[in-house]
Protein backbone atom coordinates (compact mmCIF):
# COMPACT_ATOMS: atom_id res chain seq x y z
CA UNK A 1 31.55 5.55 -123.67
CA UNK A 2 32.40 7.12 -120.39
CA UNK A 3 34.52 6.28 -117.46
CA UNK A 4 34.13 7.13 -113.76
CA UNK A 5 36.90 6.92 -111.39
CA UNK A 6 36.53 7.85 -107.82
CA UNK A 7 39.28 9.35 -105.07
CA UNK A 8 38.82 10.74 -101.92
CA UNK A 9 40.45 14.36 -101.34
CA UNK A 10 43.40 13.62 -98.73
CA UNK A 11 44.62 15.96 -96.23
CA UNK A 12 47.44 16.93 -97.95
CA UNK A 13 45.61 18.18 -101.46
CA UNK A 14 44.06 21.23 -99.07
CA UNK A 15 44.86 24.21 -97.30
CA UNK A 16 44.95 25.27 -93.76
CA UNK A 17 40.97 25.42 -94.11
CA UNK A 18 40.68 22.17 -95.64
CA UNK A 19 39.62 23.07 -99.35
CA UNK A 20 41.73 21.89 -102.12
CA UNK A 21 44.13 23.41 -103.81
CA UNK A 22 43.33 24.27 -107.17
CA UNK A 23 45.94 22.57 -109.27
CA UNK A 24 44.86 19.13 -107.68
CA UNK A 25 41.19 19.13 -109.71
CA UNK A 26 43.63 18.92 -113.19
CA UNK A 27 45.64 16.00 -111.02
CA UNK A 28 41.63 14.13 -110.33
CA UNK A 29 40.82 14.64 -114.49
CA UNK A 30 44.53 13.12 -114.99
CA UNK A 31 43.33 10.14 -112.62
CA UNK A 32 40.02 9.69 -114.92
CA UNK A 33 41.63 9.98 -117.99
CA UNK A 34 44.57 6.87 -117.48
CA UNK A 35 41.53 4.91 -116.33
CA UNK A 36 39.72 5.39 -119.52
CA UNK A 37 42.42 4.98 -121.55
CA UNK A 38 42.99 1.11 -119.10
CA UNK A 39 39.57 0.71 -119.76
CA UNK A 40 39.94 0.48 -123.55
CA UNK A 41 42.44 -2.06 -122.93
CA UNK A 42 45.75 0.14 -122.89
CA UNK A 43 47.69 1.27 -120.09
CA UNK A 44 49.79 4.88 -120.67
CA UNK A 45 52.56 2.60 -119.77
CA UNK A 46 51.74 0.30 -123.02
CA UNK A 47 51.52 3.04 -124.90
CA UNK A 48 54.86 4.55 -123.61
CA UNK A 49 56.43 1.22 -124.30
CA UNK A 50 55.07 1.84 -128.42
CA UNK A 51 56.97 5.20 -128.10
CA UNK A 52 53.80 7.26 -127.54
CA UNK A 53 53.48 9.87 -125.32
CA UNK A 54 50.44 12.21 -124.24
CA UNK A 55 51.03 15.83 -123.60
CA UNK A 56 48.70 18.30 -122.44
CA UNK A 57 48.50 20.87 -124.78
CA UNK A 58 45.06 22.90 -123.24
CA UNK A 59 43.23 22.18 -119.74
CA UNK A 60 40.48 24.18 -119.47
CA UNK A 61 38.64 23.58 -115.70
CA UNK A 62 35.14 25.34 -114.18
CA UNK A 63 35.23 25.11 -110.52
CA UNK A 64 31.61 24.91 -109.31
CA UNK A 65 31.82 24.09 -105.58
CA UNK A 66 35.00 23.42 -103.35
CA UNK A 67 35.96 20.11 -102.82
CA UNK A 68 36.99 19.71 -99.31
CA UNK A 69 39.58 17.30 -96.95
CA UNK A 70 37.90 13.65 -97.00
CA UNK A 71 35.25 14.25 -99.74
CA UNK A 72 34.68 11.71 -102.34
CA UNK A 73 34.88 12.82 -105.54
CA UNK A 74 33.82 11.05 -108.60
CA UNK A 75 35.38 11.63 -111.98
CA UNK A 76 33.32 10.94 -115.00
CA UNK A 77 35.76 10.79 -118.43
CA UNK A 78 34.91 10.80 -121.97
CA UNK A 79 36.64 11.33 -125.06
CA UNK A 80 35.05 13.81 -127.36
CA UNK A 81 37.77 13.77 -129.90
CA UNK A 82 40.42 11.47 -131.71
CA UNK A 83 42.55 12.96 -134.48
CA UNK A 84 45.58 12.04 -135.93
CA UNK A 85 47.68 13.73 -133.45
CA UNK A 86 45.51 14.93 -130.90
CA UNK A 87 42.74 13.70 -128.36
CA UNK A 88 40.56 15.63 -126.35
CA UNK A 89 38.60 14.36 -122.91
CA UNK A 90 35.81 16.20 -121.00
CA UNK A 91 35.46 15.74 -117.60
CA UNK A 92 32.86 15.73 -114.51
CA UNK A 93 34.13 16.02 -111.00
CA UNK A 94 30.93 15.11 -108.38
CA UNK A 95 30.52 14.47 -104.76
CA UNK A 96 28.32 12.72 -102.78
CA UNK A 97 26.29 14.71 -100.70
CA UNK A 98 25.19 14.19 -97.46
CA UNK A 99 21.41 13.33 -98.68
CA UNK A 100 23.27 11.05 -101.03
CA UNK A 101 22.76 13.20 -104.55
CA UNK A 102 25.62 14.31 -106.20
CA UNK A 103 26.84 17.71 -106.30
CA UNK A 104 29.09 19.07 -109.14
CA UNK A 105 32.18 20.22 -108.31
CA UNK A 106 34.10 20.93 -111.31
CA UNK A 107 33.95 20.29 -115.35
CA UNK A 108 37.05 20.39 -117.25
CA UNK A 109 38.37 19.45 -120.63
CA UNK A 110 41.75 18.58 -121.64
CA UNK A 111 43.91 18.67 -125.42
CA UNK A 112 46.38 16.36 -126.00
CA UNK A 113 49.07 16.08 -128.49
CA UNK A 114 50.96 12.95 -129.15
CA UNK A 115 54.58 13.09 -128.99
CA UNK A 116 57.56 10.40 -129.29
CA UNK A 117 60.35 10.25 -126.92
CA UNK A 118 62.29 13.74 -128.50
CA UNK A 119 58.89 15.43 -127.55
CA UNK A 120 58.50 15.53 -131.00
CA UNK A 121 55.05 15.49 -132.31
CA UNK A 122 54.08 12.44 -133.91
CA UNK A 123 50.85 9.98 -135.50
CA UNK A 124 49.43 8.09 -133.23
CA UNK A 125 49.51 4.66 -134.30
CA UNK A 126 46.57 3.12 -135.82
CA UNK A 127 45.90 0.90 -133.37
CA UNK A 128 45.88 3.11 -130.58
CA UNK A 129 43.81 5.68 -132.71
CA UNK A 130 40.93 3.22 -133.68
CA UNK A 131 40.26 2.28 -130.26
CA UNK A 132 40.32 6.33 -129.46
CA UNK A 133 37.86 6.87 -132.24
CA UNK A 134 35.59 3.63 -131.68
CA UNK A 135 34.37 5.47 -128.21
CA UNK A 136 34.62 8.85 -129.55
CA UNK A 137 31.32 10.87 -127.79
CA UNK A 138 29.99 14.14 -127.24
CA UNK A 139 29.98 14.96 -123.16
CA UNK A 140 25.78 15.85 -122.14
């Protein structure tokens, strides 16, 4: 299963030449990841609620081109991993190009680690974890 989210890059995620900052691409795979996690039915809010939190434990991110102010970026999410404690996502960031192909951007991947309200790290409860592992896949 995969997810795509879309945004458009706003003025103030650039710099004075209009390419965005670098931090704001982990922001984007942030974006496609609670929208993956609402598409299986569960908000982050939800999951709060249950006491579960999702920290980012590794981000690892490949810029390929610079997005720019007023581009639309797609963001395509997938999980490739569900563990006890830990999920992992891999990500495609795409624009639309003025021929109207898509152009990749970035890819990224992120680790997280499931912690309760202490930031201890905890299990994530079985409910939460089947749905994870039900759409487990490996990113082409």
């Amino acid at each position: 299963m995969q997810s795509t989210s879309q945004i458009r890059v706003r003025y103030a995620e650039t710099d004075q030449m209009g390419v965005a900052y670098h931090a704001n691409y982990l922001v984007w795979c942030e974006v496609g990841r609670t929208e993956f996690i609402r598409h299986l039915g569960v908000s982050y809010a939800q999951m709060e609620a249950a006491g579960v939190r999702l920290a980012v434990a590794d981000a690892h991110l490949r810029y390929r081109a610079a997005a720019r102010y007023d581009d639309e970026i797609t963001i395509t999410t997938r999980l490739t991993n569900a563990r006890s404690r830990m999920v992992s996502f891999a990500y495609r960031l795409t624009r639309r190009r003025p021929d109207g192909g898509d152009e990749l951007v970035a890819d990224a991947a992120t680790d997280l680690v499931s912690i309760d309200g202490q930031n201890r790290p905890i299990t994530l409860p079985a409910t939460f974890r089947a749905r994870l592992e039900a759409v487990v896949s490996n990113f082409p």
